[in-house]
PDB file of N, CA and C in Angstrom:
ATOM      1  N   UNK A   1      87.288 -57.866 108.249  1.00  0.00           N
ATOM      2  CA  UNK A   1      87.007 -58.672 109.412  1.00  0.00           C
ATOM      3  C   UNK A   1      88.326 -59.143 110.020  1.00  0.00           C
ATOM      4  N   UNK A   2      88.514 -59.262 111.223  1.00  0.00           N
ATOM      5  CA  UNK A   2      89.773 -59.561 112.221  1.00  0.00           C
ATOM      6  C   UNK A   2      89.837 -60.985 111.455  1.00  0.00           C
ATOM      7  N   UNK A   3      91.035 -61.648 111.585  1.00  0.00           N
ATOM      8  CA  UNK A   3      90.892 -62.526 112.177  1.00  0.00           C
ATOM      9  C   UNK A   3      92.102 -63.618 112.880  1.00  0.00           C
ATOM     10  N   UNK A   4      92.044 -64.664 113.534  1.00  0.00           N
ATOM     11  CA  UNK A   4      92.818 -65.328 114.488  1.00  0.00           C
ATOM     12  C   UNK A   4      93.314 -66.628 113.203  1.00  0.00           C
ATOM     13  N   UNK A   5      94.229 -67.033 112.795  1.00  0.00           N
ATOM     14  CA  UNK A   5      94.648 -68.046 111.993  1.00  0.00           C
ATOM     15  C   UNK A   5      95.694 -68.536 112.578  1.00  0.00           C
ATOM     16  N   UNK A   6      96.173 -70.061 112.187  1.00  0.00           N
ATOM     17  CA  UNK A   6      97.271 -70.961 112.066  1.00  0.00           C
ATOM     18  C   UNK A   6      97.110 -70.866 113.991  1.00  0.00           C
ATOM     19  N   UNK A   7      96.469 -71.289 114.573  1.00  0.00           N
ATOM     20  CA  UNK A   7      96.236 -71.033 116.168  1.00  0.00           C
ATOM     21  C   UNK A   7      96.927 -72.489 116.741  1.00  0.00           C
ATOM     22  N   UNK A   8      98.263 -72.517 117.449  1.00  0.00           N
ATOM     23  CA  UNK A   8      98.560 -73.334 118.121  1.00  0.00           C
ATOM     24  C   UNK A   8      99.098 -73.018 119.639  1.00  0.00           C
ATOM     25  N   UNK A   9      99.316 -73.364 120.073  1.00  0.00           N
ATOM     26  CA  UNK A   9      99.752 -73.477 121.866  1.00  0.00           C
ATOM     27  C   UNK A   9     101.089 -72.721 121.748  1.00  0.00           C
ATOM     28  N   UNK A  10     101.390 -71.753 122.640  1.00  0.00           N
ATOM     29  CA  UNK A  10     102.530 -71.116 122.295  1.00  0.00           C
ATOM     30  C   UNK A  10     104.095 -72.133 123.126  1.00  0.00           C
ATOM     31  N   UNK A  11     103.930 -72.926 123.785  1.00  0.00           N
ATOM     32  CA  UNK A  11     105.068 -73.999 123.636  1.00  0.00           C
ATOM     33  C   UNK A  11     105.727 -74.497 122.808  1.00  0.00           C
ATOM     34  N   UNK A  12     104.714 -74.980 121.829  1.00  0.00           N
ATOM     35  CA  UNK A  12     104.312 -75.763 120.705  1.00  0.00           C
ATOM     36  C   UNK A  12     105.091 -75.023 119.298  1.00  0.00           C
ATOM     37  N   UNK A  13     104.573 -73.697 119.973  1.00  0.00           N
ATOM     38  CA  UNK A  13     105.298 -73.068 117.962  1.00  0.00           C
ATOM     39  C   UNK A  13     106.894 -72.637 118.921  1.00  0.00           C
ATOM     40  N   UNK A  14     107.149 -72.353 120.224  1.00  0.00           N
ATOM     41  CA  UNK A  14     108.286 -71.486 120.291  1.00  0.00           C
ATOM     42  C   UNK A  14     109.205 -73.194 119.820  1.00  0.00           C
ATOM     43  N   UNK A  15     108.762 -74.345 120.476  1.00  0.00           N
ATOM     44  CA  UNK A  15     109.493 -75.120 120.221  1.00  0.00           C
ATOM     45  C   UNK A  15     109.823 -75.399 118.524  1.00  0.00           C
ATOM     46  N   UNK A  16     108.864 -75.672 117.647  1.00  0.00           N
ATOM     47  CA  UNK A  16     108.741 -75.961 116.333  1.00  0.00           C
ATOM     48  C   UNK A  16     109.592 -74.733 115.514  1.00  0.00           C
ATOM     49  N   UNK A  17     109.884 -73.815 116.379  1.00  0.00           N
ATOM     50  CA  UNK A  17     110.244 -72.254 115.526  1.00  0.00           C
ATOM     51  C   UNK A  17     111.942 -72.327 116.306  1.00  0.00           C
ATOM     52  N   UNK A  18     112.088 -73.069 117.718  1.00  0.00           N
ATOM     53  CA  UNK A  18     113.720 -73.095 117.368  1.00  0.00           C
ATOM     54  C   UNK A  18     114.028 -72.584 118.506  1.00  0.00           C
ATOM     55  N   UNK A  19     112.957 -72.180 119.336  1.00  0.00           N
ATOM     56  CA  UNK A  19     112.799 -71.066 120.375  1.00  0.00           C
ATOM     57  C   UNK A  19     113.214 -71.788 121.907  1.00  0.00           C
ATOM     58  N   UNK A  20     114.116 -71.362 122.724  1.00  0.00           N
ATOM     59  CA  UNK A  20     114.378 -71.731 123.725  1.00  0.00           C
ATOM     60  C   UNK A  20     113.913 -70.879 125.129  1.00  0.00           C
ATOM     61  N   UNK A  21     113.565 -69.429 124.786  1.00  0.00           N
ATOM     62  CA  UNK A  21     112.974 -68.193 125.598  1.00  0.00           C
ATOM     63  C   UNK A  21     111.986 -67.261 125.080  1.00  0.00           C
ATOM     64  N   UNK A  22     110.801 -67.149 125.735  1.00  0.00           N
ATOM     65  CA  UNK A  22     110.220 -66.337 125.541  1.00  0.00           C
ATOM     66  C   UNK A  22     109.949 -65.539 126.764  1.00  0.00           C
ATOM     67  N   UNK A  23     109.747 -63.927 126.098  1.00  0.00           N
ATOM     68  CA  UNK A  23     109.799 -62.924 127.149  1.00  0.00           C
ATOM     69  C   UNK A  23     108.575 -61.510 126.578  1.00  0.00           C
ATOM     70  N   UNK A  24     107.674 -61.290 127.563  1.00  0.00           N
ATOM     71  CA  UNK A  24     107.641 -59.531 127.314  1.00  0.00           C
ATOM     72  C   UNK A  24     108.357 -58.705 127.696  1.00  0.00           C
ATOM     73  N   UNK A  25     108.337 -58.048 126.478  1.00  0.00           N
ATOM     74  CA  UNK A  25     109.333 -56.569 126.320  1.00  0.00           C
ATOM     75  C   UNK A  25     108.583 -55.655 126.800  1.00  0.00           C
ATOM     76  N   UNK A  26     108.273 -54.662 127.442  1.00  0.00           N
ATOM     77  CA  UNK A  26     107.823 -53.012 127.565  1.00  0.00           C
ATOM     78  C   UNK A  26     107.744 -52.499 126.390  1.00  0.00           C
ATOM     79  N   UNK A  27     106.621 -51.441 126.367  1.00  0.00           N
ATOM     80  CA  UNK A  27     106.534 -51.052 125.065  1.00  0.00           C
ATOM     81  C   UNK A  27     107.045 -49.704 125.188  1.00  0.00           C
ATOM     82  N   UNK A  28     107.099 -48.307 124.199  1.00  0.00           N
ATOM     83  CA  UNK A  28     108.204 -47.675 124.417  1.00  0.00           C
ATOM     84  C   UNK A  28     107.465 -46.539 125.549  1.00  0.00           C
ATOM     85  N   UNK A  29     106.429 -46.265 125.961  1.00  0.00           N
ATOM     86  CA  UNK A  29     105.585 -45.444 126.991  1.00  0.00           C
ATOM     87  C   UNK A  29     106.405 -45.700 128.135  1.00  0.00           C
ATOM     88  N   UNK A  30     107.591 -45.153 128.844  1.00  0.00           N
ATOM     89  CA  UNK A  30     108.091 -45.890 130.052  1.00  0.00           C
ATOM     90  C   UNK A  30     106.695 -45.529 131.791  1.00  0.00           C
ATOM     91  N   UNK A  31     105.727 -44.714 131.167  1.00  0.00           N
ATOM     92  CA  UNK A  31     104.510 -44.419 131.727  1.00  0.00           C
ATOM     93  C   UNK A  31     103.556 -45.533 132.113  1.00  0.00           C
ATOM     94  N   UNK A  32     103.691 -45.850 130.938  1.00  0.00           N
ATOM     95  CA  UNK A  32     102.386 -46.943 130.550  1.00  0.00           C
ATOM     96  C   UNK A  32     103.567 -48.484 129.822  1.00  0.00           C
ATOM     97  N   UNK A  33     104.198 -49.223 130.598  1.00  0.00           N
ATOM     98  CA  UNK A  33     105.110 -50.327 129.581  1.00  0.00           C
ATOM     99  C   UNK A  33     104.182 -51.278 128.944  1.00  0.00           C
ATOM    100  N   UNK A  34     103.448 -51.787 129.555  1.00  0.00           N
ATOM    101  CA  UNK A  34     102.209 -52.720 129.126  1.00  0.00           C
ATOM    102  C   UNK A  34     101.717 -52.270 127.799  1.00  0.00           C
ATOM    103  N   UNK A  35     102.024 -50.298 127.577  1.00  0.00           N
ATOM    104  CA  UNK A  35     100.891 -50.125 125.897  1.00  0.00           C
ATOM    105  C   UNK A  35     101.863 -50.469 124.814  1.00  0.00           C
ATOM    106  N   UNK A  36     101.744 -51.116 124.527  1.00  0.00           N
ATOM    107  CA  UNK A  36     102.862 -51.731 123.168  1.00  0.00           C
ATOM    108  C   UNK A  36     103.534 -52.284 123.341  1.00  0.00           C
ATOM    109  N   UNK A  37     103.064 -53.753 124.572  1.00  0.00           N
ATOM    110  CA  UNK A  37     104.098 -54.587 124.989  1.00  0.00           C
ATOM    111  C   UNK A  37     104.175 -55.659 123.640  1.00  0.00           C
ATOM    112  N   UNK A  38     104.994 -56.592 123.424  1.00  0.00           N
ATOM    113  CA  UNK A  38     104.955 -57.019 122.922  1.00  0.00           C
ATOM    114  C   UNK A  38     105.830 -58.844 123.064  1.00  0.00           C
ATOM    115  N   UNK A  39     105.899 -59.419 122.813  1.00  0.00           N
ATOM    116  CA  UNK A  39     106.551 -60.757 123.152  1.00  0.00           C
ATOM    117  C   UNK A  39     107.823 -61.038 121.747  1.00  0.00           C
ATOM    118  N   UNK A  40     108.754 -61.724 122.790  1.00  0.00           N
ATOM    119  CA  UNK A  40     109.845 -61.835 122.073  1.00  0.00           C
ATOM    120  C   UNK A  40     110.442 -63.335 122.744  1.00  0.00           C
ATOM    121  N   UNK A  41     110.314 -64.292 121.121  1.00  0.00           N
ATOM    122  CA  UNK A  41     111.310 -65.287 120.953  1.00  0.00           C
ATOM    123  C   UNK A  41     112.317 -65.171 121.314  1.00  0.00           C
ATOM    124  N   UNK A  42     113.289 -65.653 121.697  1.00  0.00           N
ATOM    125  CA  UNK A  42     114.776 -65.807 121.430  1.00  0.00           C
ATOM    126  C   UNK A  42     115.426 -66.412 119.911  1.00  0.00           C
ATOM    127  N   UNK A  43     114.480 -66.775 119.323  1.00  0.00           N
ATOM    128  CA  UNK A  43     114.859 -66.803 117.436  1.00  0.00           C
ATOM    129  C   UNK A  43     114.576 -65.571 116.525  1.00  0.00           C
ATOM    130  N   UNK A  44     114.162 -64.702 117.193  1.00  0.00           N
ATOM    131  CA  UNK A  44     113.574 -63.441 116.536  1.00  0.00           C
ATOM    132  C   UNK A  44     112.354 -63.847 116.081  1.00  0.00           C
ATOM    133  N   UNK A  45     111.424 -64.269 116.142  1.00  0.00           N
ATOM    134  CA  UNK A  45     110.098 -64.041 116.298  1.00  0.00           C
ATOM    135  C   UNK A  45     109.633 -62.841 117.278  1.00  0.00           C
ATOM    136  N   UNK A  46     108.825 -61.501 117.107  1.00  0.00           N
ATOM    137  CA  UNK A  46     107.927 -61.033 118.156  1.00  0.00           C
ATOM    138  C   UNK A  46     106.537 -61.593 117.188  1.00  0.00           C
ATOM    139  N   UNK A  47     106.187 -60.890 118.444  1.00  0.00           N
ATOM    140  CA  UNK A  47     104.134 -61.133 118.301  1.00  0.00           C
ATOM    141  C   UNK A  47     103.421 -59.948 118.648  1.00  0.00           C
ATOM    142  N   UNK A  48     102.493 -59.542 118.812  1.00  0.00           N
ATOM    143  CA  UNK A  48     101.560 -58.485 119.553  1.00  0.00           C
ATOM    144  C   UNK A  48     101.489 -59.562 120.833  1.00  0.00           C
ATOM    145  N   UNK A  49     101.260 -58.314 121.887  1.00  0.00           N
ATOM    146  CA  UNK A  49     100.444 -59.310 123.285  1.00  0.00           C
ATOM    147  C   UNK A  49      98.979 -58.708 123.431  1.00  0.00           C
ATOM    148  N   UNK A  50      98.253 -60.070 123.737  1.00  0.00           N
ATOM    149  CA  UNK A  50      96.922 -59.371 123.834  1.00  0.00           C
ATOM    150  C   UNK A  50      96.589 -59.066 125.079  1.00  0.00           C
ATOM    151  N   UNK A  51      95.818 -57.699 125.204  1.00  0.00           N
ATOM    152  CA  UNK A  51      95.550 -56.698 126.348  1.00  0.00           C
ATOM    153  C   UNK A  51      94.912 -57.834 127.525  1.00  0.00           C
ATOM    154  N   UNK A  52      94.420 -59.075 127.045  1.00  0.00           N
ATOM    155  CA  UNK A  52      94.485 -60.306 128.255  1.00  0.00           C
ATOM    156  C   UNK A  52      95.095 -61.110 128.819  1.00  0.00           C
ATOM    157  N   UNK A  53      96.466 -60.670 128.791  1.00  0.00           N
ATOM    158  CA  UNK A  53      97.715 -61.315 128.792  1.00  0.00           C
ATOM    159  C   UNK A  53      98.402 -60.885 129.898  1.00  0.00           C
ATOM    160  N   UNK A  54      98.604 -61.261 131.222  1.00  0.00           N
ATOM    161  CA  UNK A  54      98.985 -60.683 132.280  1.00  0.00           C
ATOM    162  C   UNK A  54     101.129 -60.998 132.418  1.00  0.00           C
ATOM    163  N   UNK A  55     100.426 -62.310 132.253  1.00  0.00           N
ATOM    164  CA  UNK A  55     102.115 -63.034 132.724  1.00  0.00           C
ATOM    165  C   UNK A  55     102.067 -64.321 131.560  1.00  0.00           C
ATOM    166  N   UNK A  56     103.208 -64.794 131.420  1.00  0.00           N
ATOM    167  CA  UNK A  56     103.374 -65.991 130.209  1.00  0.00           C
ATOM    168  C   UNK A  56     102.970 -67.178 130.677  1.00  0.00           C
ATOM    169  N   UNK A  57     102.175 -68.614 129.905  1.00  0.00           N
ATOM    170  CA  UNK A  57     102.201 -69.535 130.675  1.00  0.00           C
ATOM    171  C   UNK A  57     102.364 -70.626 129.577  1.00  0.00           C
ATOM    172  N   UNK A  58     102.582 -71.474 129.886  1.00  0.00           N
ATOM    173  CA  UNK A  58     102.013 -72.649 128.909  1.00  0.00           C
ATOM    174  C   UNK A  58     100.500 -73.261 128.473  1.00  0.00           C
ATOM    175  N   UNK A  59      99.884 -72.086 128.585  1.00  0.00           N
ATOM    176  CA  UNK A  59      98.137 -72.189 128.690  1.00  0.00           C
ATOM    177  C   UNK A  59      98.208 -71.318 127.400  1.00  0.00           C
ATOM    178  N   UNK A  60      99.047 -70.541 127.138  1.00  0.00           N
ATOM    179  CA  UNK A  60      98.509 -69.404 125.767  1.00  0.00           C
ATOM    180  C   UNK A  60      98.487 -69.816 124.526  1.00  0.00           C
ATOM    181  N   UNK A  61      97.917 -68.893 123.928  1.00  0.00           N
ATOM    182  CA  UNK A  61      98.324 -69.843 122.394  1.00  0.00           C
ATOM    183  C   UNK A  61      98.448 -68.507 121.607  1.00  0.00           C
ATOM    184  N   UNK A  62      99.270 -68.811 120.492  1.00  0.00           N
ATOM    185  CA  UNK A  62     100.066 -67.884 119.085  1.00  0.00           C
ATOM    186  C   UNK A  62      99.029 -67.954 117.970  1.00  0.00           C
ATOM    187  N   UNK A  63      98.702 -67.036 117.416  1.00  0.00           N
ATOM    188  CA  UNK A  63      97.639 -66.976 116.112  1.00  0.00           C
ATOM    189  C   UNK A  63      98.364 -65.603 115.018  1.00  0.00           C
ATOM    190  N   UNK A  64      98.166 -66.313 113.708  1.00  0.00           N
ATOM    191  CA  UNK A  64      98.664 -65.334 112.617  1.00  0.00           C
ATOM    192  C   UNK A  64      97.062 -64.328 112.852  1.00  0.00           C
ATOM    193  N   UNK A  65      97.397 -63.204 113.261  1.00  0.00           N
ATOM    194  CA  UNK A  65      96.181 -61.878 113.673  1.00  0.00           C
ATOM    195  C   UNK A  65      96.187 -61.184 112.614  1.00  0.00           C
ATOM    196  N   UNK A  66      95.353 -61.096 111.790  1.00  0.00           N
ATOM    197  CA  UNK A  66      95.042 -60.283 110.544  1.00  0.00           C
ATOM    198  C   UNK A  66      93.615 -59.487 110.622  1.00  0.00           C
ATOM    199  N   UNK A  67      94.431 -58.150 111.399  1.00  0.00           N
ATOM    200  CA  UNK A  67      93.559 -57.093 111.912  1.00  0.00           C
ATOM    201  C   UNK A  67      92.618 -56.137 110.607  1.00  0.00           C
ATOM    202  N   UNK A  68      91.332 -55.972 110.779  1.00  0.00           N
ATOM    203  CA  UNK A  68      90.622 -55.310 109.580  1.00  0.00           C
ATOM    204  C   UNK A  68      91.732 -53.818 109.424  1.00  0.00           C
ATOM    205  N   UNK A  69      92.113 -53.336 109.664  1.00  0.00           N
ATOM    206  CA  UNK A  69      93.188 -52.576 109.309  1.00  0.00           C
ATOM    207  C   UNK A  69      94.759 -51.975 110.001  1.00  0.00           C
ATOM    208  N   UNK A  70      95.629 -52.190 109.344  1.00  0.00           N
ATOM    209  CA  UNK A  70      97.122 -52.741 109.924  1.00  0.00           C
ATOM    210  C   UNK A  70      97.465 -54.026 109.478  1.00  0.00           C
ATOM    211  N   UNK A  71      98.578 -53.771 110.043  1.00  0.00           N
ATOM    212  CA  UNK A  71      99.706 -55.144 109.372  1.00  0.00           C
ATOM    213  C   UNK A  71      99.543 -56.607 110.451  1.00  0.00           C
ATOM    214  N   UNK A  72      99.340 -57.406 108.868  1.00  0.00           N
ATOM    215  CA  UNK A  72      99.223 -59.009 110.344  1.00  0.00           C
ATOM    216  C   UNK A  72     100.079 -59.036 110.978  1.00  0.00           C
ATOM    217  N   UNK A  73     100.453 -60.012 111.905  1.00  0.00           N
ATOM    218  CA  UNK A  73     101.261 -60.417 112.972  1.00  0.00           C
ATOM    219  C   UNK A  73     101.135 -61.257 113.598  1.00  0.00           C
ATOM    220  N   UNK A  74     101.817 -61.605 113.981  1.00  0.00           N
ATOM    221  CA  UNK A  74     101.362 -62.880 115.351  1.00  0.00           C
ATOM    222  C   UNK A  74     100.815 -62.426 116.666  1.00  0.00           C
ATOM    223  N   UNK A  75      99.971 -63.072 117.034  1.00  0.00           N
ATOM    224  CA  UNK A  75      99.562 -62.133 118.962  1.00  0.00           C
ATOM    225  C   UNK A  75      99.612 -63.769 119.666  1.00  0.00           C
ATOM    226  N   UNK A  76      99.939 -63.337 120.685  1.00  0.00           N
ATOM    227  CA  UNK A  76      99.987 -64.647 121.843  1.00  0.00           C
ATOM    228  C   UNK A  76      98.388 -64.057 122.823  1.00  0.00           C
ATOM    229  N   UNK A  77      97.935 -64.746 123.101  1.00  0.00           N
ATOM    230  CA  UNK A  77      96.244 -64.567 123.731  1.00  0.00           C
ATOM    231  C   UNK A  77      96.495 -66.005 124.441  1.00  0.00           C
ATOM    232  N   UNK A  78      95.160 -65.998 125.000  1.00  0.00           N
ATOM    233  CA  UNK A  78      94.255 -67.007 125.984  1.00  0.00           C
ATOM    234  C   UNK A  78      94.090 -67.583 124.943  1.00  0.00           C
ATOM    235  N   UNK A  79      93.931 -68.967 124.920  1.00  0.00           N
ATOM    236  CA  UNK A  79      93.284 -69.607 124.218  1.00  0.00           C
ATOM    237  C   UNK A  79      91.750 -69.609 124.225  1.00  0.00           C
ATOM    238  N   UNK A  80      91.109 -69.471 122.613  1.00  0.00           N
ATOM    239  CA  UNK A  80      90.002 -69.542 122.487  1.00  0.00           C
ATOM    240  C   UNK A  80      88.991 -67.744 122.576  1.00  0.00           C
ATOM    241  N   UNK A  81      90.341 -66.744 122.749  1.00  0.00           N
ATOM    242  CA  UNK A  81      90.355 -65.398 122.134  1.00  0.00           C
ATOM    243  C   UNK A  81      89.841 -64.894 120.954  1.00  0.00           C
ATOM    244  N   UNK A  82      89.947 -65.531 120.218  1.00  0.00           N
ATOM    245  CA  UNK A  82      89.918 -65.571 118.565  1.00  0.00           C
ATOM    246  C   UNK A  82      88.490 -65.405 118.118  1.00  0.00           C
ATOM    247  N   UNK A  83      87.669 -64.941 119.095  1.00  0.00           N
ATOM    248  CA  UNK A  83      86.498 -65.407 118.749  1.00  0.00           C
ATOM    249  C   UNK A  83      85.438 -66.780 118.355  1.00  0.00           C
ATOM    250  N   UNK A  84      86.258 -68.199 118.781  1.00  0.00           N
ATOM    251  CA  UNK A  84      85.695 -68.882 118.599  1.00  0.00           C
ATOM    252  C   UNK A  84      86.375 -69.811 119.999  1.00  0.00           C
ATOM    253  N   UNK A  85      85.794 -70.455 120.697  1.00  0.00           N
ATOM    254  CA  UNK A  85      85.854 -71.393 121.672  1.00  0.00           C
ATOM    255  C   UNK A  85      87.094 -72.901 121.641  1.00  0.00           C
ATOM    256  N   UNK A  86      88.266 -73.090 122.182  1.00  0.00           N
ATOM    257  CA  UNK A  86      88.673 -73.820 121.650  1.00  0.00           C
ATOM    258  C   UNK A  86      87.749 -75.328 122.367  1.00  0.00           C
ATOM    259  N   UNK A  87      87.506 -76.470 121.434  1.00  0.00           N
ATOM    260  CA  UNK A  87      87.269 -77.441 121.582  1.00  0.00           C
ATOM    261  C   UNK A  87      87.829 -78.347 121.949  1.00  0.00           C
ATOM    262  N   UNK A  88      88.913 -78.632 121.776  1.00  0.00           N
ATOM    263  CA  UNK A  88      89.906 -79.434 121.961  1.00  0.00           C
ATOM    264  C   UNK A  88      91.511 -79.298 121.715  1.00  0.00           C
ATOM    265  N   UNK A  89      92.474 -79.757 122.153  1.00  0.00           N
ATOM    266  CA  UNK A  89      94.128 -79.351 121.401  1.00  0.00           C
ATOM    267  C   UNK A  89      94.574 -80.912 122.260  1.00  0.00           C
ATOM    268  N   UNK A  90      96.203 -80.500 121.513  1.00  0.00           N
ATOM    269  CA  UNK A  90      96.999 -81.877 122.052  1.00  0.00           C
ATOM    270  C   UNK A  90      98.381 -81.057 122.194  1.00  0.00           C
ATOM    271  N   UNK A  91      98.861 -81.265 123.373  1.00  0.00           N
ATOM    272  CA  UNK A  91     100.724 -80.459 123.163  1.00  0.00           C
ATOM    273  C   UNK A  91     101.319 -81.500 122.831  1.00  0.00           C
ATOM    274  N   UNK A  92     102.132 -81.726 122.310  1.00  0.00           N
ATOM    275  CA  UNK A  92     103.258 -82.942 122.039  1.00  0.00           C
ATOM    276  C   UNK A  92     104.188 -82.220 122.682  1.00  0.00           C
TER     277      UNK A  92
END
């Protein structure tokens, strides 16, 4: 089973993780850059980006993604992606 863990606001962890920039990279298809885009810290953190992910905002949020087969990772999504609805959050 997928699933979405440790889910916070992606402000929130780039700040807590040290992070002063975040950016999508192109993925290596120079055809298609969007297929294997992926997001990149400026601390060396990447993530997966999820295929609902147009442009970066302070609306997204970071989840440890532990796909039913493949390697976890982090993905930056919409909040409330994860299969479950978010209810509530707080940014500090």
């Amino acid at each position: 089973m997928t699933t979405f863990e440790k889910t916070q606001n992606i402000l929130a962890f780039a700040k807590a993780n040290g992070a002063t920039n975040i950016e999508i990279k192109a993925g290596a298809n120079p055809d298609s850059p969007r297929e294997g885009a992926f997001v990149y810290f400026d601390n060396g953190v990447t993530a997966r980006l999820s295929k609902n992910v147009e442009k970066l905002s302070g609306d997204l949020a970071i989840s440890w993604f532990v796909p039913e087969d493949g390697e976890p990772s982090w993905m930056v999504h919409p909040k409330g992606e994860g299969g479950r609805d978010t209810l509530d959050s707080l940014a500090i």
